[in-house]
Protein backbone atom coordinates (compact mmCIF):
# COMPACT_ATOMS: atom_id res chain seq x y z
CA UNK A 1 42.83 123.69 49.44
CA UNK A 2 41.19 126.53 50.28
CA UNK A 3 38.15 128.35 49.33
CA UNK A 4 39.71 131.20 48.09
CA UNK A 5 42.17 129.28 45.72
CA UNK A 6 39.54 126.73 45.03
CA UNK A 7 36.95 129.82 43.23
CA UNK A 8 39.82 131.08 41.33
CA UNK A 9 41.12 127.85 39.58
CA UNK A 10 37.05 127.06 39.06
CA UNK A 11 36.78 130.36 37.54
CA UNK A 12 39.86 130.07 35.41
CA UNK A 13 38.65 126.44 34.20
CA UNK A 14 35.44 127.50 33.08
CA UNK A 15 36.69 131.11 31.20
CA UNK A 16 39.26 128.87 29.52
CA UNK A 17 36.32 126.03 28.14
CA UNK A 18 34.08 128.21 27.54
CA UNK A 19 36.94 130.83 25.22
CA UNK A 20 37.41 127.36 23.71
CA UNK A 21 33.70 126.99 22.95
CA UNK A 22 33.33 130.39 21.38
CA UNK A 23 36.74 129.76 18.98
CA UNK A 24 35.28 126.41 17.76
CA UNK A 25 32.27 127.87 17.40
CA UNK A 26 33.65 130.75 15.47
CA UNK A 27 36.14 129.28 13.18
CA UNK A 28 33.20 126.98 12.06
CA UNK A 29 31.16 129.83 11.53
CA UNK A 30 34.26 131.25 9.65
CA UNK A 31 36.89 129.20 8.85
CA UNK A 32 40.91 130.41 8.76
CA UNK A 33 42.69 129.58 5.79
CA UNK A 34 45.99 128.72 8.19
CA UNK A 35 45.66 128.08 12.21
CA UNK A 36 49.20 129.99 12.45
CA UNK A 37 47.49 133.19 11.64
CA UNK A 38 46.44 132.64 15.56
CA UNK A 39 50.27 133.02 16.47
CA UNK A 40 51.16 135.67 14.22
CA UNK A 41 48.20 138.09 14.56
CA UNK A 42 49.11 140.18 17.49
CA UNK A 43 48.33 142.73 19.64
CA UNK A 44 49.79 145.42 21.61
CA UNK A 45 52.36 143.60 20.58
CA UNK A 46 51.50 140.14 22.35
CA UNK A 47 50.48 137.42 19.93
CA UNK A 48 46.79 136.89 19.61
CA UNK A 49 46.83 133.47 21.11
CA UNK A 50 49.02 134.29 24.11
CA UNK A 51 46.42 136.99 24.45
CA UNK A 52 43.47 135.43 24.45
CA UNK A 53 44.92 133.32 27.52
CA UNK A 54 46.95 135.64 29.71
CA UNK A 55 43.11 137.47 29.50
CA UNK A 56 41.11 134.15 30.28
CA UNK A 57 43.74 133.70 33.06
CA UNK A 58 43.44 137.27 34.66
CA UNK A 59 39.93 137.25 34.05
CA UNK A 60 39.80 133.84 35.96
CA UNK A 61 41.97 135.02 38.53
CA UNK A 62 39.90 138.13 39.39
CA UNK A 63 36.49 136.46 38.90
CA UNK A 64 37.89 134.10 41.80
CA UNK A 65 39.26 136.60 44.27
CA UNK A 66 36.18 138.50 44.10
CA UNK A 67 33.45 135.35 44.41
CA UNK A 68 35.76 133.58 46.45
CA UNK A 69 36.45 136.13 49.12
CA UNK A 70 32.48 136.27 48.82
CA UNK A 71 32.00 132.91 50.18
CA UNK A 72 34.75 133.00 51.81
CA UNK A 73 33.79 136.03 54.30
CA UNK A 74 30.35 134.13 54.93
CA UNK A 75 31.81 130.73 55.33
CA UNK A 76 34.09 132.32 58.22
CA UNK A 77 31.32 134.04 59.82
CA UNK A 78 29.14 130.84 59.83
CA UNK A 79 31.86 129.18 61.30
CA UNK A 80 32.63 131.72 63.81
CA UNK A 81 28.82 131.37 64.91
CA UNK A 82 29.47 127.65 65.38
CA UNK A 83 32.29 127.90 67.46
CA UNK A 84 30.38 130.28 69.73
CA UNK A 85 27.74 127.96 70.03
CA UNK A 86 29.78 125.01 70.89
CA UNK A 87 31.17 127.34 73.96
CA UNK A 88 27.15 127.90 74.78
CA UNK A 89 26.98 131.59 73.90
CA UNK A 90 23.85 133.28 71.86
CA UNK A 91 24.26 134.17 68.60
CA UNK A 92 22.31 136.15 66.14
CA UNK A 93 22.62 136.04 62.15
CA UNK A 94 22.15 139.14 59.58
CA UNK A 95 19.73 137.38 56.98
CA UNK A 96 20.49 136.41 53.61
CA UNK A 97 17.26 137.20 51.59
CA UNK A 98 19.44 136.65 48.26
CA UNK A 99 21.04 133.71 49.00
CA UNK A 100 18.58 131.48 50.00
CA UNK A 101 21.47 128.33 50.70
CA UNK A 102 23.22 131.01 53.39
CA UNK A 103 19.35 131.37 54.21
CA UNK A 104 19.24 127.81 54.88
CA UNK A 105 21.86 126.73 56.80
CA UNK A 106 21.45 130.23 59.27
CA UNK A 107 18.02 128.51 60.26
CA UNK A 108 19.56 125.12 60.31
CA UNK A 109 21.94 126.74 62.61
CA UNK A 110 19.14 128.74 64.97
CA UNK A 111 17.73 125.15 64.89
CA UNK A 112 20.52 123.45 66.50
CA UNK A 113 21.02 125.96 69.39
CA UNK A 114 17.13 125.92 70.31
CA UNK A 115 17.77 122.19 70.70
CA UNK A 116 21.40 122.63 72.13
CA UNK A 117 19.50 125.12 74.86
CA UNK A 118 16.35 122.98 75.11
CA UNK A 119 18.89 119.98 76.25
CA UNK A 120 20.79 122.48 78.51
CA UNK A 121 17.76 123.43 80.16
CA UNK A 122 16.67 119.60 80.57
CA UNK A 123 19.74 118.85 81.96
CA UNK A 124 19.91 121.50 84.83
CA UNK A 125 16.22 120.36 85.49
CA UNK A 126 17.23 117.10 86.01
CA UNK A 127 20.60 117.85 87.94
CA UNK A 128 18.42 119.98 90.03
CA UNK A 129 16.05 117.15 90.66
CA UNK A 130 18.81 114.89 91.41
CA UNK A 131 20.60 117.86 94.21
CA UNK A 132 17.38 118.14 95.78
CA UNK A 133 16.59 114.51 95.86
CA UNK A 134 20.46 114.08 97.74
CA UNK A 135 19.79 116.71 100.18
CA UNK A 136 16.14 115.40 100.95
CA UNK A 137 17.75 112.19 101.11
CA UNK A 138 20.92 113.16 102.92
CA UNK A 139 18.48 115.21 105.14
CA UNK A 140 16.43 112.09 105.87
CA UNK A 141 19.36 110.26 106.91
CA UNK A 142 20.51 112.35 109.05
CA UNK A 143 17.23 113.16 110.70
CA UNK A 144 17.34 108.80 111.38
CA UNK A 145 20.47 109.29 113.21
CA UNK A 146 20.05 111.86 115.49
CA UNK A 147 16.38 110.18 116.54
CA UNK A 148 18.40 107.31 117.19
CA UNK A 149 21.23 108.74 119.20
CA UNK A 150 18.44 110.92 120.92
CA UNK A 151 16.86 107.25 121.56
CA UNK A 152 19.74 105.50 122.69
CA UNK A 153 21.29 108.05 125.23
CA UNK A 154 17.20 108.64 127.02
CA UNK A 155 17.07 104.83 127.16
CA UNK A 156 20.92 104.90 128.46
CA UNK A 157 22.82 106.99 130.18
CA UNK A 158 20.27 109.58 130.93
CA UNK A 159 18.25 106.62 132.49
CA UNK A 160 21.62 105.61 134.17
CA UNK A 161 22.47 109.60 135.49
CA UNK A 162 18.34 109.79 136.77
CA UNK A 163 19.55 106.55 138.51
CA UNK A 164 22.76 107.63 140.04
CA UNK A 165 21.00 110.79 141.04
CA UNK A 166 18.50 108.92 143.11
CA UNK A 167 21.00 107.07 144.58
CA UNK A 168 23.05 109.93 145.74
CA UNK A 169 19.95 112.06 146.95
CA UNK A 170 19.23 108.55 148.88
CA UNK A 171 22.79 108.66 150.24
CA UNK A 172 22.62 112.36 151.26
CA UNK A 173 19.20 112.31 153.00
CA UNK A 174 19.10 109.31 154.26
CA UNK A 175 22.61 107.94 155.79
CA UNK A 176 24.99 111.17 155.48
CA UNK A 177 28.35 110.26 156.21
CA UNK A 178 30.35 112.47 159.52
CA UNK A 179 33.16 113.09 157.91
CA UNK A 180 32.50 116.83 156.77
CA UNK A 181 34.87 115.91 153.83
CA UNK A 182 33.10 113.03 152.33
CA UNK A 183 30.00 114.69 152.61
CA UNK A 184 31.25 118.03 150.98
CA UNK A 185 32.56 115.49 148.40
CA UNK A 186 29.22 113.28 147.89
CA UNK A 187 27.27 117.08 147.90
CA UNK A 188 29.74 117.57 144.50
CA UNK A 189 29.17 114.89 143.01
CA UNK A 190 25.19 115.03 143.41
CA UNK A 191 25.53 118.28 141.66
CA UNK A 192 28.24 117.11 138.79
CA UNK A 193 25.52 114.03 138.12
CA UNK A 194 22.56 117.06 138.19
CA UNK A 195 24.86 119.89 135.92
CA UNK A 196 24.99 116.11 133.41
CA UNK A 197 21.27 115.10 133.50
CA UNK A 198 20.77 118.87 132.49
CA UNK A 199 23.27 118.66 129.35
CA UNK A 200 22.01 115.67 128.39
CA UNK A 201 18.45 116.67 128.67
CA UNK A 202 19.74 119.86 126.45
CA UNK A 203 21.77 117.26 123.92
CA UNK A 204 18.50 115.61 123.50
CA UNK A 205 16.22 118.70 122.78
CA UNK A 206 19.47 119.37 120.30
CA UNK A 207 19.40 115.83 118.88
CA UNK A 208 15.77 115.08 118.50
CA UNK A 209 14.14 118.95 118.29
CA UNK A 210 9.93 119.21 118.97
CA UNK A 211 8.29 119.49 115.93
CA UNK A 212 5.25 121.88 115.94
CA UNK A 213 2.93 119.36 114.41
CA UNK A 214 -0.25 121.17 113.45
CA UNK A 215 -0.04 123.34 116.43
CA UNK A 216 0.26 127.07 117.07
CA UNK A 217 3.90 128.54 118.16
CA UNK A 218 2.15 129.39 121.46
CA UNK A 219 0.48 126.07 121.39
CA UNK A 220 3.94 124.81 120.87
CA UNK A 221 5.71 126.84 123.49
CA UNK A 222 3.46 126.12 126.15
CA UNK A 223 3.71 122.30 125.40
CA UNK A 224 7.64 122.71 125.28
CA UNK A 225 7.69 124.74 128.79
CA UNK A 226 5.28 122.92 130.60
CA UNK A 227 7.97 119.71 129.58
CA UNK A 228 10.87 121.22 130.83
CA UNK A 229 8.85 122.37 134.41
CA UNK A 230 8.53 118.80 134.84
CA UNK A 231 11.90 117.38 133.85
CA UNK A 232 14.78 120.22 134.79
CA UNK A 233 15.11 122.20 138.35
CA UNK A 234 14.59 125.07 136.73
CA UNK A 235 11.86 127.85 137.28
CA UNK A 236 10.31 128.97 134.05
CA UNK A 237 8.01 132.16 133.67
CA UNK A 238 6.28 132.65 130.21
CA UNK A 239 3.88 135.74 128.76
CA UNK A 240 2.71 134.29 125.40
CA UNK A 241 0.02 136.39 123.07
CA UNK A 242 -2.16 134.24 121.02
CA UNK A 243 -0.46 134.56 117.93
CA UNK A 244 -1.17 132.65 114.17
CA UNK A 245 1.87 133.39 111.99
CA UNK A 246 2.91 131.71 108.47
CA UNK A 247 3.99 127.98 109.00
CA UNK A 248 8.05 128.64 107.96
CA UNK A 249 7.74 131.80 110.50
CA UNK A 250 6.41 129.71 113.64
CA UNK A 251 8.91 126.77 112.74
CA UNK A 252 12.21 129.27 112.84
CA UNK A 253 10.82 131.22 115.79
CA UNK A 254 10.14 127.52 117.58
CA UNK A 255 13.79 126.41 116.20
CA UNK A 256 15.24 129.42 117.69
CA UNK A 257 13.46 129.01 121.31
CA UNK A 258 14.88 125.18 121.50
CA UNK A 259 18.32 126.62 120.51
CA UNK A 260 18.02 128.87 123.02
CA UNK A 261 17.17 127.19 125.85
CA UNK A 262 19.25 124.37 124.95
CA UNK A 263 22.62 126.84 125.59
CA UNK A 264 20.43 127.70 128.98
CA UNK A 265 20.43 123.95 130.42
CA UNK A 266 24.01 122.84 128.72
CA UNK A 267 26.03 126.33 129.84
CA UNK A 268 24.04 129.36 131.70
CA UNK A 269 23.60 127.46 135.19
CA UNK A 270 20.64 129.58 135.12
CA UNK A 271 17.90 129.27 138.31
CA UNK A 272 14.98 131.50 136.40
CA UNK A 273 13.86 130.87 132.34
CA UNK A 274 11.56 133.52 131.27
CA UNK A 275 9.98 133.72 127.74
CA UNK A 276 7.68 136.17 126.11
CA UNK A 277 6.05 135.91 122.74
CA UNK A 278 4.03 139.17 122.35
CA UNK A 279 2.98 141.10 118.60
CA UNK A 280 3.74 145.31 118.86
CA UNK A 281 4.28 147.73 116.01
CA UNK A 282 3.67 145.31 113.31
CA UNK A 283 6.57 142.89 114.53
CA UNK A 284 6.68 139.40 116.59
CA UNK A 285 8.82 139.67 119.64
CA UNK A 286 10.25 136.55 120.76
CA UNK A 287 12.40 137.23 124.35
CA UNK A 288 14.19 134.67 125.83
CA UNK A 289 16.18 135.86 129.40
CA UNK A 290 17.62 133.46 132.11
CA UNK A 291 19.99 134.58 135.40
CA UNK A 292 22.64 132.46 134.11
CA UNK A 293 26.40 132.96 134.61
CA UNK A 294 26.64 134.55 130.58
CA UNK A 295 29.10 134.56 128.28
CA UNK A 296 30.61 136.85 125.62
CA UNK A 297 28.63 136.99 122.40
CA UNK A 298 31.14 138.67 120.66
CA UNK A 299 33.52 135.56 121.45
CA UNK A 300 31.24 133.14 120.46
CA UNK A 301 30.19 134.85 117.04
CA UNK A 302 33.93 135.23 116.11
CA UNK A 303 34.71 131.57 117.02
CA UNK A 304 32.14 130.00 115.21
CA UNK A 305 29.62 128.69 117.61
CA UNK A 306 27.35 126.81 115.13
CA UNK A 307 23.91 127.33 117.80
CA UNK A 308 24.25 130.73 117.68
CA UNK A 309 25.14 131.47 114.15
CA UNK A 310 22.60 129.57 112.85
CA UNK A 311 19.88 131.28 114.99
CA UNK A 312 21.16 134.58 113.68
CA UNK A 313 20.44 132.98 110.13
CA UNK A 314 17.19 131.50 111.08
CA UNK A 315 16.07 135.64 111.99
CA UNK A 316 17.73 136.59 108.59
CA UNK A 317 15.78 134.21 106.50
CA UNK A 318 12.63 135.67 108.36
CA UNK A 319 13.57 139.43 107.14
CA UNK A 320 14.55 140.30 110.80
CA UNK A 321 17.12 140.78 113.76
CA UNK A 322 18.16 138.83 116.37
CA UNK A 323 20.10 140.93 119.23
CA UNK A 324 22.25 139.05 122.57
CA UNK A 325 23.08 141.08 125.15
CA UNK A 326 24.78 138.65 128.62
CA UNK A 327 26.20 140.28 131.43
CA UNK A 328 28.98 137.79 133.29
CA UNK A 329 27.07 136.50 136.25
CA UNK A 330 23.78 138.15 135.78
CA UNK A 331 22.41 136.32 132.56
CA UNK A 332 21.57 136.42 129.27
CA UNK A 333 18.45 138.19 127.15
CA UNK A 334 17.69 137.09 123.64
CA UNK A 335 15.06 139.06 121.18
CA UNK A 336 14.04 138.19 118.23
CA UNK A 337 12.38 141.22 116.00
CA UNK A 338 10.37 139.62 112.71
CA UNK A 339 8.09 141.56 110.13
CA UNK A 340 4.54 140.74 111.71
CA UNK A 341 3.03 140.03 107.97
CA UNK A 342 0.59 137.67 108.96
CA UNK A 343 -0.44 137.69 112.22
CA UNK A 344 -3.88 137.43 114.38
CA UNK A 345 -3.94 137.99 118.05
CA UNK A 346 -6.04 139.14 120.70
CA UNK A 347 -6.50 142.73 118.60
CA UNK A 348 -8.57 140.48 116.24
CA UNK A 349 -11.33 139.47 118.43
């Protein structure tokens, strides 16, 4: 039953007891000689009794409509608020100073959707929490795996292609065969096992990346450089400024220089690695430039190569620019170009 019908059959209800109330109370008062004076006494031509009801009833009636739309109207707009709180939206009530049970149940509502958003906001806490505990995790794990491949192929096969190297260097210098064929041949193959000890050296800096540690990025570059001088036939040249940058700058700039030279030992076939690290106009200039063979950057970019996309991010994240320019045969020259917001150098001292 609705509200609406429920008011008006109320309303009728009570007119009609309480008409009955006031005729019992007023034919004890003053008594009728005959009850069928009730039936015959009319007017406007409708008998008195008939009247009396057909007014109760339209009095009911209209008494209804009127306080039942009333409740009606605010019953539909409380439940209208409810439904947009279940679907999570904000909602906002006109008060009710003269109705203090509307009153009541608008703060009971407000009430419910503080706690409704208080949950919310616990929840995306805690599935926050629990993302960044995966990804630390996740990160973790895979952090374990590379070490361990970076372990297993230095313990391996780049022990076993150091190995094979001596033995063909042995070969070459020592007991070089006449045939002009064989020894082209063996002269190939010393180089195919040199061209692999250079990938793999570049898979490992890849797999199992220097970390800073407490040291400078110059402190770090050096370190890095003076590493590869030892381990790749390569010549390296560096001009490094003593520089003191934020932490998350020095890590992306040192990120970017393994990438870097990385691509050197795995594609360029480069003879000559220079880098320069040098401060000028408020901005760190990191320059990394070998004689390599090149490539085209443009290919690269559009096919997705993961080491240089993500050193393009890596400069983005740092507010800055990161621009490749290789020439086929001649080489390649990388610059990064970061805001200088926190920097000490030799213009300190």
């Amino acid at each position: 039953m609705s509200t609406l019908i429920r008011h008006m059959l109320i309303a009728v209800l009570f007119l009609f007891l309480f008409s009955l109330f006031l005729l019992g109370l007023t034919f004890t008062a003053f008594p009728l000689e005959s009850w069928t004076r009730l039936y015959q006494q009319s007017i406007y031509d409708v008998s008195y009794l008939y009247f009396v009801l057909i007014t109760i009833g339209a009095a009911g009636v209209v008494f209804g409509l009127i306080y039942g739309g009333f409740w009606r109207k605010k019953l539909k707009n409380i439940s209208e608020k409810l439904e947009d709180l279940i679907k999570g939206q904000k909602i906002s009530f006109k008060r009710e100073g003269s109705l203090t049970e509307l009153t009541e149940i608008q703060e009971q509502v407000k009430r419910i959707e503080e706690k409704m958003t208080r949950q919310a906001e616990i929840s995306q806490k805690l599935a926050s929490e629990r993302a960044t505990e995966r990804e630390k995790s996740l990160h973790e794990v895979v952090v374990q795996e590379r070490n361990r491949l970076a372990r297993e192929l230095h313990d391996s096969v780049s022990q076993q292609l150091f190995a094979a190297s001596m033995m063909m260097s042995t070969i070459n210098e020592t007991n070089p065969p006449e045939d002009q064929i064989i020894k082209k041949q063996l002269n190939m193959v010393e180089k195919m096992i040199d061209q692999s000890q250079l990938e793999m050296r570049a898979l490992l800096l890849h797999l199992r990346p220097a970390a800073l540690k407490g040291k400078t990025l110059t402190e770090g570059i050096e370190e890095l450089l003076a590493e590869l001088k030892q381990k790749v036939p390569l010549s390296i040249e560096a001009k490094l400024e003593d520089l003191t940058l934020d932490k998350g700058v020095e890590d992306h700039l040192f990120r970017i220089l393994q990438e870097s030279i990385s691509n050197t030992l795995r594609h360029a076939r480069a003879g000559l690695l220079q880098v320069m690290l040098i401060a000028r106009d408020d901005n760190v200039i990191l320059r990394i430039t070998d004689d390599g063979q090149g490539f085209n950057v443009e290919e690269a970019r559009n096919h997705g190569s993961y080491g240089i996309q993500n050193m393009y991010e890596r400069a983005e994240e740092l507010g800055g620019t990161m621009k490749v320019v290789s020439i086929e045969n001649e080489g390649t020259r990388l610059e990064v170009k970061v805001p200088a917001l926190n920097k000490r150098g030799q213009s300190d001292d």
